[in-house]
Structures are given as structure tokens and as C-alpha cells.
N, C-alpha and C. Protein backbone atom coordinates (compact mmCIF):
# COMPACT_ATOMS: atom_id res chain seq x y z
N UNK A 1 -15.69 16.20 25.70
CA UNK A 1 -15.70 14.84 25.16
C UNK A 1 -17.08 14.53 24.60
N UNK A 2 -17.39 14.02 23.35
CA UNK A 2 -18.14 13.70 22.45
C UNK A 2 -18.25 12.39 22.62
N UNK A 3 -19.98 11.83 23.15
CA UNK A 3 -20.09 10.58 23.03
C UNK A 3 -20.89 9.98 21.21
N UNK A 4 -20.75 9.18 20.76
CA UNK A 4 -21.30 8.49 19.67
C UNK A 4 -22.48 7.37 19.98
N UNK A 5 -23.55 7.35 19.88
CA UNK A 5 -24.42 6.62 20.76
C UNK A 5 -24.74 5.98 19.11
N UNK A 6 -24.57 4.35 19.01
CA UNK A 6 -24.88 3.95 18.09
C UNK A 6 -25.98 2.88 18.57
N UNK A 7 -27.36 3.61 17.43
CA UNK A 7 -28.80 2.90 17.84
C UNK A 7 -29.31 2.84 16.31
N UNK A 8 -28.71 2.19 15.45
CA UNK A 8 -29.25 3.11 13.99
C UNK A 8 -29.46 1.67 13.05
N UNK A 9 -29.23 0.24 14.34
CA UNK A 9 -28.67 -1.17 13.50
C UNK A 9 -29.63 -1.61 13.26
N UNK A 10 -29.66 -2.98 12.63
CA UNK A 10 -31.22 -3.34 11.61
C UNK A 10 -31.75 -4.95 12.38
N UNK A 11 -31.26 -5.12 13.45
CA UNK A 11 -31.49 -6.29 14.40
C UNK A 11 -31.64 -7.15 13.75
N UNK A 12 -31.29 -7.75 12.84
CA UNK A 12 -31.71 -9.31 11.98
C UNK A 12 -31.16 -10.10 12.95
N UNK A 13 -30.68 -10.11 13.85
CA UNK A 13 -30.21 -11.62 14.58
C UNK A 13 -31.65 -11.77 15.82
N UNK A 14 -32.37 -10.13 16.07
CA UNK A 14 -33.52 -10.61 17.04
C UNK A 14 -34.39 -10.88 16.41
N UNK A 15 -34.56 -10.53 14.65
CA UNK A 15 -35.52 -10.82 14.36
C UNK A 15 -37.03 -9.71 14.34
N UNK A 16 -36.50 -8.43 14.90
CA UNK A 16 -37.59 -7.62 15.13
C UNK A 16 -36.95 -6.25 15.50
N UNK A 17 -37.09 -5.21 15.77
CA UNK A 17 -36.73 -4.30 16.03
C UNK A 17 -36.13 -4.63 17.91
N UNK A 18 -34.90 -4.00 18.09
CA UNK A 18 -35.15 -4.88 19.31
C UNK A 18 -34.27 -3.70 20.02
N UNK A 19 -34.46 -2.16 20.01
CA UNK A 19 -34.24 -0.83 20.58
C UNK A 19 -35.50 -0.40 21.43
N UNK A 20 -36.86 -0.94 21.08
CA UNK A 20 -37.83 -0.51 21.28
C UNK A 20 -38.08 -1.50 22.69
N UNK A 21 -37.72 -2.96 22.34
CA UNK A 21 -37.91 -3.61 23.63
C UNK A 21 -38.10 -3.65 25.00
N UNK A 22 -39.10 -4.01 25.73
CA UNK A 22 -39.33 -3.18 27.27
C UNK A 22 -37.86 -4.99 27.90
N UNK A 23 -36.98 -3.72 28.43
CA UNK A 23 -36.22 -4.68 29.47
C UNK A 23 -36.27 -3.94 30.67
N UNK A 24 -36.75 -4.80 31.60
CA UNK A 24 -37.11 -4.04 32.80
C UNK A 24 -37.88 -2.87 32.92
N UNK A 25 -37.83 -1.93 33.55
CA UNK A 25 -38.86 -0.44 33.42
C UNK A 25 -38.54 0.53 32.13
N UNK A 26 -37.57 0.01 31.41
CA UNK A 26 -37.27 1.04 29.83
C UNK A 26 -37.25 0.14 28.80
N UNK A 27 -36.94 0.91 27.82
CA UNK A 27 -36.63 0.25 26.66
C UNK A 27 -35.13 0.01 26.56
N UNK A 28 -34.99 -1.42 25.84
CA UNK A 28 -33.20 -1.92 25.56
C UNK A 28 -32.51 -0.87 25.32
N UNK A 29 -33.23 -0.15 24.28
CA UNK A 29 -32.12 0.83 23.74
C UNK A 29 -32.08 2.57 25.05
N UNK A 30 -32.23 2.35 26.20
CA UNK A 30 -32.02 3.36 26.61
C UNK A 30 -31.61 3.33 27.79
N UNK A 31 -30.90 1.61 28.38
CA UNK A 31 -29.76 1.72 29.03
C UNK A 31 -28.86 2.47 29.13
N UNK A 32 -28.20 2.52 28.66
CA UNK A 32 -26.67 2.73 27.99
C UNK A 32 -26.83 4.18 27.88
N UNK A 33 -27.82 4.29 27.17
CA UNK A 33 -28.33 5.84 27.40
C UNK A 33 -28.40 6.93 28.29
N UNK A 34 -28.96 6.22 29.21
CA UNK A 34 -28.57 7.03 30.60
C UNK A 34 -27.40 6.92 31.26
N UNK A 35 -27.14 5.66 30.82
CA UNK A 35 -25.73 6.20 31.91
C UNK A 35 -24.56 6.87 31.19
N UNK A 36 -24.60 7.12 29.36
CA UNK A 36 -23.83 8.02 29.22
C UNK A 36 -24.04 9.14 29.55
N UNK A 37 -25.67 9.95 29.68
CA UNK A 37 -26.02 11.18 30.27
C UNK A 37 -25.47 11.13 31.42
N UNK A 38 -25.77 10.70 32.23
CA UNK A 38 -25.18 10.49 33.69
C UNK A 38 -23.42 10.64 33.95
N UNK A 39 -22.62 9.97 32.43
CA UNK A 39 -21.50 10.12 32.82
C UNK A 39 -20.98 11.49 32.76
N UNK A 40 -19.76 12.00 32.53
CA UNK A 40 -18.96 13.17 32.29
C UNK A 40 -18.40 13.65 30.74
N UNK A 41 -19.51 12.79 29.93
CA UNK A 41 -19.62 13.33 28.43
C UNK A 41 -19.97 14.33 28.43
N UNK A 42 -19.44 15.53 27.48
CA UNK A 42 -20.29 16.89 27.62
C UNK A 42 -21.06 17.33 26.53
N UNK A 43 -21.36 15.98 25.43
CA UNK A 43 -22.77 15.97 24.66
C UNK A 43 -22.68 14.17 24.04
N UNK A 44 -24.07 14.25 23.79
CA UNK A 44 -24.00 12.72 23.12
C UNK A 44 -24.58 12.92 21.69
N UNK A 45 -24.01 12.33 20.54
CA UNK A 45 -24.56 12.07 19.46
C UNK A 45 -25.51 10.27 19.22
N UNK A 46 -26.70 10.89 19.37
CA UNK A 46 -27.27 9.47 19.30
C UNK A 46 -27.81 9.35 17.42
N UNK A 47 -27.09 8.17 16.80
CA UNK A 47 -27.21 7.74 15.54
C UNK A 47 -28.52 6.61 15.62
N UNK A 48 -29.63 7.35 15.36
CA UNK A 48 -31.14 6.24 15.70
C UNK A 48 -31.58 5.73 13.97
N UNK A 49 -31.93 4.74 13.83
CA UNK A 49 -32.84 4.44 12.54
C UNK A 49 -34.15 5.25 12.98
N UNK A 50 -34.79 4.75 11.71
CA UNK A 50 -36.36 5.62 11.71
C UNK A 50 -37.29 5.20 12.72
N UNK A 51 -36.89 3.83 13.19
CA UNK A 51 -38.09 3.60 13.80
C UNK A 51 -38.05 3.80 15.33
N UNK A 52 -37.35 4.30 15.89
CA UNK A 52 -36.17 5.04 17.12
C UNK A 52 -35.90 6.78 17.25
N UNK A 53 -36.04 6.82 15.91
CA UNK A 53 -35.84 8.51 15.73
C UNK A 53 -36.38 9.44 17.29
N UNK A 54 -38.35 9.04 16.81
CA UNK A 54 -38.80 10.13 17.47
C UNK A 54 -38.58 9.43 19.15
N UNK A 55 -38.53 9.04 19.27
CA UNK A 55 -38.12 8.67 20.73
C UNK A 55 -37.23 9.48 21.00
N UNK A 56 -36.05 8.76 20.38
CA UNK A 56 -34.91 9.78 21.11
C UNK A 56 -35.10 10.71 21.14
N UNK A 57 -35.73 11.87 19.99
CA UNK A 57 -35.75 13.00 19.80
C UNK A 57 -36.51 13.60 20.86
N UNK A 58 -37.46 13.05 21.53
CA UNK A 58 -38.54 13.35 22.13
C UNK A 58 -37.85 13.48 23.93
N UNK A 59 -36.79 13.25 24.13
CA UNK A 59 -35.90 12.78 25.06
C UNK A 59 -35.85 14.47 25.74
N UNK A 60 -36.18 14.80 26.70
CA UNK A 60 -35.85 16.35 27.04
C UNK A 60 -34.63 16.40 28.06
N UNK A 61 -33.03 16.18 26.96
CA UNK A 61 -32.15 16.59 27.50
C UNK A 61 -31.02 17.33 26.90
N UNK A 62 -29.96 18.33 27.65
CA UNK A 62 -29.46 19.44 26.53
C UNK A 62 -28.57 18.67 25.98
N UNK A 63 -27.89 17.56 26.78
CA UNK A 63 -26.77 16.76 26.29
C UNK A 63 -26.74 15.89 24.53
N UNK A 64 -28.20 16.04 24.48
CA UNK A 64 -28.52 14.49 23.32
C UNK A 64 -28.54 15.76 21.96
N UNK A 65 -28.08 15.02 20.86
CA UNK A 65 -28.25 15.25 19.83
C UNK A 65 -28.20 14.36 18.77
N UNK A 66 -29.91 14.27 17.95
CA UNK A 66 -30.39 12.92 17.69
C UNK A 66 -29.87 13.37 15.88
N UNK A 67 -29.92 12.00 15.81
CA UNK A 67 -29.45 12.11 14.42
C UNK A 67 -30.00 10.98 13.87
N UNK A 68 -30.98 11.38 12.55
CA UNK A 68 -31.86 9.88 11.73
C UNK A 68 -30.59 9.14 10.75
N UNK A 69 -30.62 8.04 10.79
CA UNK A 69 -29.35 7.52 9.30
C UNK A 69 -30.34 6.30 9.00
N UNK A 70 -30.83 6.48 7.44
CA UNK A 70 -31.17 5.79 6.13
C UNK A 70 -30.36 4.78 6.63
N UNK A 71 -29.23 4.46 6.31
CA UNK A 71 -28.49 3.35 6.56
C UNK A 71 -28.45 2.78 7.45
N UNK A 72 -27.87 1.52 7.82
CA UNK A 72 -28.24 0.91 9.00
C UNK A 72 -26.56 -0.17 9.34
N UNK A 73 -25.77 0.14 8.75
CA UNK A 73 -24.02 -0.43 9.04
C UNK A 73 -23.33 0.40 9.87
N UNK A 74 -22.38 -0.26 10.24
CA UNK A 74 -21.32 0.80 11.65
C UNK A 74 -20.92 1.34 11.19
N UNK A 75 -20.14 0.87 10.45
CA UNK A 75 -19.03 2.23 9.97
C UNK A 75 -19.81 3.29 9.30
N UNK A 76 -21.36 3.28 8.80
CA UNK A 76 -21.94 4.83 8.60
C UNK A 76 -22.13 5.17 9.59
N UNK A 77 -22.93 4.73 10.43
CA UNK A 77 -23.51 5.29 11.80
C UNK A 77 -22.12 5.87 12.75
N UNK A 78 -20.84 5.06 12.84
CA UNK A 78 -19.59 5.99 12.79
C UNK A 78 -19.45 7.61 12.63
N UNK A 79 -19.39 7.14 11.28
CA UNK A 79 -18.78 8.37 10.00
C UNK A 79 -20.30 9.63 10.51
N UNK A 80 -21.35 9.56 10.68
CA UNK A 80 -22.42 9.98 10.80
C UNK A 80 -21.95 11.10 11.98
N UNK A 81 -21.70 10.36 12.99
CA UNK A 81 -21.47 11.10 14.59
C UNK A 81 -20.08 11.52 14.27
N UNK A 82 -19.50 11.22 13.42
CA UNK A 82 -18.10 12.14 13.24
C UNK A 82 -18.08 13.23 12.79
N UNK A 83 -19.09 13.00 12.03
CA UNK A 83 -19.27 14.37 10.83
C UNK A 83 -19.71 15.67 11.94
N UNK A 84 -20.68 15.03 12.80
CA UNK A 84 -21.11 15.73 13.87
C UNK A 84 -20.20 16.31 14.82
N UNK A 85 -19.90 15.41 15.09
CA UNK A 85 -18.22 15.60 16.47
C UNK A 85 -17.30 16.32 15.87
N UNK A 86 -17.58 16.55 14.45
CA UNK A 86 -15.73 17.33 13.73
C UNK A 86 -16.58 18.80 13.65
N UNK A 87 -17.85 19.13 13.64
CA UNK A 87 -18.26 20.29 13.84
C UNK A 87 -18.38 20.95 14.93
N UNK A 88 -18.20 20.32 15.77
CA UNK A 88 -18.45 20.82 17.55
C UNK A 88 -17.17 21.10 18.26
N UNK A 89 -16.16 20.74 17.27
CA UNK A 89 -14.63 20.80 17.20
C UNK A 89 -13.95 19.51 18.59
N UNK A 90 -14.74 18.79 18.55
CA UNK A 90 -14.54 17.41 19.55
C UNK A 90 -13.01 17.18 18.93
N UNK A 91 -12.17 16.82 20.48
CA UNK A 91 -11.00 16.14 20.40
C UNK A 91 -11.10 14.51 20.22
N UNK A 92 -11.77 14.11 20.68
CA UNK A 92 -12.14 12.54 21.10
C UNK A 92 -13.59 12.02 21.21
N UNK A 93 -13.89 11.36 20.44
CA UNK A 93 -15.29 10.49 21.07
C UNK A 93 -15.38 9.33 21.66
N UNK A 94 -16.45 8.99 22.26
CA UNK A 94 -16.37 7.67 23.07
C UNK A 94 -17.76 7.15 22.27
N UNK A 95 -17.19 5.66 21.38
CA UNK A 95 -18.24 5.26 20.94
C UNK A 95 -18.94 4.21 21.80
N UNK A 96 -20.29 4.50 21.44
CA UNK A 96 -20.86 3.39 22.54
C UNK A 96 -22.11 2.83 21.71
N UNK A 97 -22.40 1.43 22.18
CA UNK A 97 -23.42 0.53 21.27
C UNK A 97 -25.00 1.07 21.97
N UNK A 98 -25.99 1.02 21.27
CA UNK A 98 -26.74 0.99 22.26
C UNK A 98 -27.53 -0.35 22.60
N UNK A 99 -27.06 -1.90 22.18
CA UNK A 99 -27.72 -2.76 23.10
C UNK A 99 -26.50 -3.53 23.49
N UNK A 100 -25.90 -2.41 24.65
CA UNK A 100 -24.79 -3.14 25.51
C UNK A 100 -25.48 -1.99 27.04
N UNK A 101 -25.90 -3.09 27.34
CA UNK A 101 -26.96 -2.21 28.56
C UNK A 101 -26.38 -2.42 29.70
N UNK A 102 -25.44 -3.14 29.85
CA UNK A 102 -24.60 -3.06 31.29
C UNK A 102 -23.46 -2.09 31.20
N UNK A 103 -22.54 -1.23 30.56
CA UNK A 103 -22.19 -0.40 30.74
C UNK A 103 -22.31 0.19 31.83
N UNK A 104 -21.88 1.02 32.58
CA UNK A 104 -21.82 2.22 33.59
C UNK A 104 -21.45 3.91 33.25
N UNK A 105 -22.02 4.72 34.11
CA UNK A 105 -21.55 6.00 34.18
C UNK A 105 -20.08 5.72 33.99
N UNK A 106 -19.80 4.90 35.89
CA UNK A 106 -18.58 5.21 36.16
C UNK A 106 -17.48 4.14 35.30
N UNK A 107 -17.76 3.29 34.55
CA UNK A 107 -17.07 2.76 33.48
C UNK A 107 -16.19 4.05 32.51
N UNK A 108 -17.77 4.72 31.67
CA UNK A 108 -16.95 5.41 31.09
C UNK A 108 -16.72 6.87 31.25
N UNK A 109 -16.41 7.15 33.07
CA UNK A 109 -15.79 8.28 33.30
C UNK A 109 -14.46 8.07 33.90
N UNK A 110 -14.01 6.79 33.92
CA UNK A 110 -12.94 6.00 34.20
C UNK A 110 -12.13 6.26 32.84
N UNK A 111 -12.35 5.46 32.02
CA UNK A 111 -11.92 5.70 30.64
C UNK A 111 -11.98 7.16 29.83
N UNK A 112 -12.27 8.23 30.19
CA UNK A 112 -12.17 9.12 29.94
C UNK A 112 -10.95 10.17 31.27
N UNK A 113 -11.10 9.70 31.95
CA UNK A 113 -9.87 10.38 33.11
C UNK A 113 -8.65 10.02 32.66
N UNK A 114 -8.51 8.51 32.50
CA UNK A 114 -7.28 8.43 31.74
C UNK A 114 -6.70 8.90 30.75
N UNK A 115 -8.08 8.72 29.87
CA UNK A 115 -7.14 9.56 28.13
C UNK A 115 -6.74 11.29 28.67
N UNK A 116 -7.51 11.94 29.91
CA UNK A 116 -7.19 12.88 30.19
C UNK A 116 -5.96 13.50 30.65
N UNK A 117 -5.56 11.72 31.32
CA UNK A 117 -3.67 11.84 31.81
C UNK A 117 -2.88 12.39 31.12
N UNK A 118 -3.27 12.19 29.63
CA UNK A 118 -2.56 11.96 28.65
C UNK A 118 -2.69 11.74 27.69
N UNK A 119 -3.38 13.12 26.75
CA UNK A 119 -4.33 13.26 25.37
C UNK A 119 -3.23 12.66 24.07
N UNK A 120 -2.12 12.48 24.24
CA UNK A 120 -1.23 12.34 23.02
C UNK A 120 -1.67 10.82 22.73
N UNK A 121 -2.39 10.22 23.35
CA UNK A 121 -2.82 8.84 23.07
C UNK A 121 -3.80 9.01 22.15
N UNK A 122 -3.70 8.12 21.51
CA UNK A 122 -4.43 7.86 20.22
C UNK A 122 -5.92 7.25 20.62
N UNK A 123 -5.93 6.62 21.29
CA UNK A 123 -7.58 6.11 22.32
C UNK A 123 -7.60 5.13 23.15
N UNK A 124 -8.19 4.81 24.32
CA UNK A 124 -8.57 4.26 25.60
C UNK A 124 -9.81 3.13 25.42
N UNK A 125 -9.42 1.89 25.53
CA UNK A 125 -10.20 0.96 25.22
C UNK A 125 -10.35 -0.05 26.42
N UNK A 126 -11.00 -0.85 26.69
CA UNK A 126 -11.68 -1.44 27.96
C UNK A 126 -10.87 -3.12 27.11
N UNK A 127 -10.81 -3.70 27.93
CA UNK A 127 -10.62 -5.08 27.53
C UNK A 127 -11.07 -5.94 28.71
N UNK A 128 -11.17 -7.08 28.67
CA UNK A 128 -11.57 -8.53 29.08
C UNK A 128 -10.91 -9.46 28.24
N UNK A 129 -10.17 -9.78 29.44
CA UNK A 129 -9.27 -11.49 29.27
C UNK A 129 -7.91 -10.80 27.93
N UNK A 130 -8.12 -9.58 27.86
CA UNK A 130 -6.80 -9.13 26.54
C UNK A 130 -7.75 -8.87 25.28
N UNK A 131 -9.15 -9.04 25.42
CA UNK A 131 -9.44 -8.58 24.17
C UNK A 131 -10.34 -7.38 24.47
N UNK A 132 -10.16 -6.55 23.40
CA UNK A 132 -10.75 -5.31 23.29
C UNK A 132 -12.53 -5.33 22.68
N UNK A 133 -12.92 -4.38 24.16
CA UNK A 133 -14.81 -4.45 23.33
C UNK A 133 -14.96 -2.55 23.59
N UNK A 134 -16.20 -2.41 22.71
CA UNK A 134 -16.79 -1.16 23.18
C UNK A 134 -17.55 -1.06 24.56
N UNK A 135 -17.47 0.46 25.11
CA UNK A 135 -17.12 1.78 24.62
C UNK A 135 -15.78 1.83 24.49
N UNK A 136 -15.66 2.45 23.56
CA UNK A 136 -13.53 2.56 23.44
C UNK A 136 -13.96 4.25 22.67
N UNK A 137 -13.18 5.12 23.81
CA UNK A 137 -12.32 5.96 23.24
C UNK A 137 -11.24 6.30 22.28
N UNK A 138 -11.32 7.76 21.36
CA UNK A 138 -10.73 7.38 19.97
C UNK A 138 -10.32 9.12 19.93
N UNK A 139 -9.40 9.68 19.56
CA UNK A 139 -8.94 10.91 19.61
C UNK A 139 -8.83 10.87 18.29
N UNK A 140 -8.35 12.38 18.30
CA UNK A 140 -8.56 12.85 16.90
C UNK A 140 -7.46 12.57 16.07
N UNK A 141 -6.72 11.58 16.74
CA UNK A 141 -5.91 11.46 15.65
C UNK A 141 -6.00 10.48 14.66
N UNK A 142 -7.61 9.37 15.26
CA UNK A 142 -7.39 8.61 14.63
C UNK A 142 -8.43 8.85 13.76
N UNK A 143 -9.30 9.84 13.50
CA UNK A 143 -10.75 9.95 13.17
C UNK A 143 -10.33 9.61 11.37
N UNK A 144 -9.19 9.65 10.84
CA UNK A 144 -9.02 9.68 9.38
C UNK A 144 -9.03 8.14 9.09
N UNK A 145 -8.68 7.52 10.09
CA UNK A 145 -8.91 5.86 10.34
C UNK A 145 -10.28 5.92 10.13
N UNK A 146 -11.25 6.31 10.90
CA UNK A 146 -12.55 5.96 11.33
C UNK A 146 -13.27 6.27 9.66
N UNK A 147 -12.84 7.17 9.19
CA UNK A 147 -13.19 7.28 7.83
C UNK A 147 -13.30 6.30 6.64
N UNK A 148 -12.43 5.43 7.04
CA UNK A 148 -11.68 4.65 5.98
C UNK A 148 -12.61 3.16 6.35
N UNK A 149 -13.61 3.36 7.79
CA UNK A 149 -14.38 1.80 8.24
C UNK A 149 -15.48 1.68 6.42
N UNK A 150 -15.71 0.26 6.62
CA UNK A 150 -16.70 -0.21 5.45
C UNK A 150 -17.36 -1.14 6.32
N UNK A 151 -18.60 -0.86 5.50
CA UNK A 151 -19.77 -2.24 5.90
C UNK A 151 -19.63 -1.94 7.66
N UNK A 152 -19.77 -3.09 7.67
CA UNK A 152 -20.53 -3.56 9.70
C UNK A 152 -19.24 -3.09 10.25
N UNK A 153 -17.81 -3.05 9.66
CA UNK A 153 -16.71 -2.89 10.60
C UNK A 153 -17.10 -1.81 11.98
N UNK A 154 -16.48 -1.82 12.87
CA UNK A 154 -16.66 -1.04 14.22
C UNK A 154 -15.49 -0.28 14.47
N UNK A 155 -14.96 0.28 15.62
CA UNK A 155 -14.11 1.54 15.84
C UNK A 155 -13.12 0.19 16.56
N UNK A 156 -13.01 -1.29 16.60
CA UNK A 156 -12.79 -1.82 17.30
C UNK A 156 -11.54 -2.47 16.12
N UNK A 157 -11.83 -2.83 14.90
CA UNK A 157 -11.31 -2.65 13.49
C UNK A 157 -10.19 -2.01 13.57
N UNK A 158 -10.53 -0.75 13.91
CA UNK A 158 -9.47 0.36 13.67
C UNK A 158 -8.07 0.45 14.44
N UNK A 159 -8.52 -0.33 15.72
CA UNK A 159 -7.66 -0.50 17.16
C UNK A 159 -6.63 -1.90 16.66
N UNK A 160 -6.77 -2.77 15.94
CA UNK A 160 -6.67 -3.82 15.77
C UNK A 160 -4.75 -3.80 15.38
N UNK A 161 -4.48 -3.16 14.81
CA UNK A 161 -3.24 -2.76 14.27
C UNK A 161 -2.37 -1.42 15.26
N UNK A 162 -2.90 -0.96 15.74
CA UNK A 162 -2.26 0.52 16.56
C UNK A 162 -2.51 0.03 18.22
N UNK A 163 -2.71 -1.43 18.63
CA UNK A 163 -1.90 -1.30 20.29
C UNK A 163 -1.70 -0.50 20.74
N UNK A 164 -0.50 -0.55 19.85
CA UNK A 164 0.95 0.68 20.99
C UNK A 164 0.80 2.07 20.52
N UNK A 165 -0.05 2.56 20.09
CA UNK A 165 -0.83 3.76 20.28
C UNK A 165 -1.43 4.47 21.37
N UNK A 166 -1.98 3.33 21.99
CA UNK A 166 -3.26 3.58 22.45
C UNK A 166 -2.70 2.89 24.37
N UNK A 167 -4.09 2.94 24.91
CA UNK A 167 -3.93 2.34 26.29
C UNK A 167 -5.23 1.28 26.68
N UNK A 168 -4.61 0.38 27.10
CA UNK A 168 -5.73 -1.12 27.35
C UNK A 168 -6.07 -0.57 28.61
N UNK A 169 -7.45 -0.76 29.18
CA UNK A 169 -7.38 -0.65 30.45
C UNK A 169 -8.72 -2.35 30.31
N UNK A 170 -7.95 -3.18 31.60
CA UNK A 170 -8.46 -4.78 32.07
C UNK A 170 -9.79 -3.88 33.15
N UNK A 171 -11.07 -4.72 32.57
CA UNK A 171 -12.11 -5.23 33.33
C UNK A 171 -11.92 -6.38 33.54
N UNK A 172 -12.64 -6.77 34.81
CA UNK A 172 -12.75 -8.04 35.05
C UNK A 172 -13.82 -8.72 35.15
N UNK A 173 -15.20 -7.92 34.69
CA UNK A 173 -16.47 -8.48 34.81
C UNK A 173 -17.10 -8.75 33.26
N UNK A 174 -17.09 -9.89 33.04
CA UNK A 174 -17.52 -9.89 31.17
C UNK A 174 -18.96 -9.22 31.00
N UNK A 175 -19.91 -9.41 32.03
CA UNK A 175 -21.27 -8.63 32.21
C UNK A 175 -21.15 -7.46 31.39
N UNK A 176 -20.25 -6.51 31.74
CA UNK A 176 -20.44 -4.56 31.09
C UNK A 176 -19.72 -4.74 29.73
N UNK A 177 -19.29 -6.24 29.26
CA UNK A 177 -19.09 -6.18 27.43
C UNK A 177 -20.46 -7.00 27.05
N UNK A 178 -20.71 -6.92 27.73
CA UNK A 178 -22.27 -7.69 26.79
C UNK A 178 -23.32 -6.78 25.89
N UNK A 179 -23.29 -7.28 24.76
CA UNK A 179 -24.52 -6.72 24.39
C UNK A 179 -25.61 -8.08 23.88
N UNK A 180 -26.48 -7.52 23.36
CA UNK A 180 -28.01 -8.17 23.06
C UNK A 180 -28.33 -8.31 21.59
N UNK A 181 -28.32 -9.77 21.11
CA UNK A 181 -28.58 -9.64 19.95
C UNK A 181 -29.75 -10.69 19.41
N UNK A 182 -29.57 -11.50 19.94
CA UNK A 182 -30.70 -12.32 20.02
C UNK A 182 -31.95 -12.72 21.03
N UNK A 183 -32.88 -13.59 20.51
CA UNK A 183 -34.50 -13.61 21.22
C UNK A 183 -33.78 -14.17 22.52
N UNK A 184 -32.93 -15.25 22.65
CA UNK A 184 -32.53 -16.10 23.66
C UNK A 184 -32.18 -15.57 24.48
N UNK A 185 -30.74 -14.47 24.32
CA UNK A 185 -30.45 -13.52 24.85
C UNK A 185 -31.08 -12.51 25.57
N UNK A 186 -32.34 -12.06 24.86
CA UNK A 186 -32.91 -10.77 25.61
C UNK A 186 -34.05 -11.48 26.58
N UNK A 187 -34.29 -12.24 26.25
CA UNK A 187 -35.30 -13.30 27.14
C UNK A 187 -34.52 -13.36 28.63
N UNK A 188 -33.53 -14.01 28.54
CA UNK A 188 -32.91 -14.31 29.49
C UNK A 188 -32.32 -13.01 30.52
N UNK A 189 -32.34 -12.09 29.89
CA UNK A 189 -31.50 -10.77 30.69
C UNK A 189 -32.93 -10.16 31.29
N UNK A 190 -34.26 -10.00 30.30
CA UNK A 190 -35.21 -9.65 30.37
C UNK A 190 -35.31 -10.35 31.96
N UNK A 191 -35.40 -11.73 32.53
CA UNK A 191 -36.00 -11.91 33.25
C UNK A 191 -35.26 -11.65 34.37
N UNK A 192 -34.15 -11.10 34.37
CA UNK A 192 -32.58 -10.62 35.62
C UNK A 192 -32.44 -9.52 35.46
N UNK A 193 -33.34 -8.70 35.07
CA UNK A 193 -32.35 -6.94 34.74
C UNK A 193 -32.81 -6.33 35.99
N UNK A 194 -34.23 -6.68 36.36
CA UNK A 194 -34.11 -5.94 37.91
C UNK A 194 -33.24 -6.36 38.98
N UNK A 195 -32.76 -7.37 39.15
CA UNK A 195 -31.42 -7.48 40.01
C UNK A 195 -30.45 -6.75 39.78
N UNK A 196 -29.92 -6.15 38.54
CA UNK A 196 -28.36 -5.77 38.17
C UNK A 196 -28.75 -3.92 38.12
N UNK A 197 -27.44 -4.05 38.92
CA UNK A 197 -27.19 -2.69 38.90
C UNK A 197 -25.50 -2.36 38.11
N UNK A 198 -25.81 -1.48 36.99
CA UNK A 198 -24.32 -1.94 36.04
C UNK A 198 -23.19 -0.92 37.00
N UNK A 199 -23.53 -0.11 37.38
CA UNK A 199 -22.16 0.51 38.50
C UNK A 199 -21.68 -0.12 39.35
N UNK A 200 -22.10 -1.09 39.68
CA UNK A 200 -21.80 -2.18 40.92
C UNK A 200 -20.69 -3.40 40.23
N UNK A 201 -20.75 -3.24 38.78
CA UNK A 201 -20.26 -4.40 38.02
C UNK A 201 -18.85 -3.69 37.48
N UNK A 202 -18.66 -2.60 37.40
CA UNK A 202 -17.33 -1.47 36.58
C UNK A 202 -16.37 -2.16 37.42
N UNK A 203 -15.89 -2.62 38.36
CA UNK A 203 -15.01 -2.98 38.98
C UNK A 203 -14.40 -4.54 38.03
């Protein structure tokens, strides 16, 4: 299983580069990070802009494979880690944001056991309250979909029409769909991130 680590976005809502950000003892953008290393992915494609590149790159692990993208929209940074994932002969990827820092390992080794029940599924998506957020799992059947994203659209787009394809699985903690997009926002998590532990929240 092929993770998609998307870090490649152009932050205009923080106003500043906001991957580089110290939240708690790391940087924003390397939450999420670890705990996909940590999960039961058996490589990650991380899609970084330039100013993120050498970081990641600099990262000494066998799992990561960094990738620079000029562009800075989802659906390239997508198409980017696909191009990647269709060479490694990946059945499925699990896309994941990188400023959604509550995530868990065991979130998305949960969501990956299932699509394992039962690969003829088209992909495994997390929801809260009935609506669907990332990380969401996506098999290869739908990757000709994922092709077809434009502009900012997400892998979330693609789910929107094919339901009954696929399999919902209900969280009940809105915390592990959060991500970070604004000053207000990261201020506020900034001053609570040493309390939270995101494996404690997957339930």
C-alpha cells in the first residue's frame, strides 16, 4: 500500500508558509508524517513545494520518497504521487494532507485492513456525522478518475458520485478530520498540541 503525502500547497489562507511551522516539538507539516511512517504503509510518496523539499528529503527513512512539484493545486500534487504509485505497481493509495496533524497510525491501519477484507472495493474513506474527509483510500480502479481531478479538486471529488462503490467507515471524533489553515487556527492548536495524543482520539 502506497501512501500520497500531500505537502506541495501554497498556504494563502495562513498567509505564510505554514509546513515549516514549529507546533509543539516539530514542524506542522510532519505530524501526519510520522504517523504514516509508523503506520502499515509500505512506502510514502511525499509531494513537497520548494520550500519543504530539502527537509523532507533530508528525512533518513527507507519508506519516504520525496518528490518537488512547481505547482502547488491538488489534483497535481495527486496526479504527481500517481505517476509515482503506477510505477511501483501500487494497487491502492492512501491519500493524506499534510496539515491534518491529528490523524493516527492506528486510524490509517484501520482503514487499510478493511480495504484488505475486500480489494474489489473501489476505496475506504473515514467519515464524520456522514460526511466524507481525508485520508481516504482509493484502488486502482479508480486512479483513471484521479486523472481526470482539475484545479484544488481533492480525491474526495472523486468519491462524491461512486458511494456504492466504495465503504464509509464512521469516526466519531471530529479532532482526526481537522486540518490547519489559518493564523487563528494554528495559534490555537499551537497552544494544546502537547496535551493531544492523536491515537488516543481514532476511536
Amino acid at each position: 500500500m502506497t501512501g500520497i503525502y500531500l505537502a506541495a500547497g501554497n498556504s494563502l489562507r495562513m498567509g505564510r508558509e505554514k509546513l515549516s511551522l514549529p507546533l509543539g516539538k516539530k514542524r506542522l507539516g510532519m505530524w501526519a508524517l510520522e504517523k504514516a511512517v509508523q503506520s502499515n504503509l509500505d512506502e510514502i510518496i511525499v509531494i513537497s513545494n520548494q520550500a519543504n523539499y530539502q527537509h523532507y528529503k533530508n528525512i533518513d527513512n527507507k519508506k519516504l520518497k520525496v518528490v518537488e512539484l512547481s505547482g502547488n493545486n491538488k489534483s497535481e500534487s495527486i496526479k504527481a504521487g500517481l505517476d509515482l504509485a503506477i510505477t511501483l505497481h501500487s494497487d491502492a493509495v492512501m491519500i493524506i494532507l499534510a496539515d491534518q496533524p491529528f490523524i493516527s497510525s492506528k486510524m490509517l491501519n484501520r482503514l487499510m485492513a478493511i480495504y484488505k477484507q475486500d480489494i474489489t472495493k473501489a476505496f475506504v474513506a473515514p467519515t464524520f456525522k456522514g460526511n466524507i474527509g481525508p485520508p481516504i483510500l482509493i484502488s486502482k480502479i479508480l486512479f483513471p478518475d484521479l486523472y481526470k481531478l482539475e484545479g484544488d479538486q481533492g480525491a474526495k471529488q472523486t468519491l462524491i458520485d461512486k458511494r456504492q462503490g466504495g465503504i464509509l467507515v464512521p469516526f466519531d471524533d471530529e479532532t482526526i478530520f481537522m486540518d490547519i489553515d489559518r493564523r487563528d487556527e494554528y495559534l490555537s492548536w499551537e497552544r494544546n498540541i502537547e496535551s493531544m495524543n492523536p491515537d488516543e482520539l481514532y476511536e
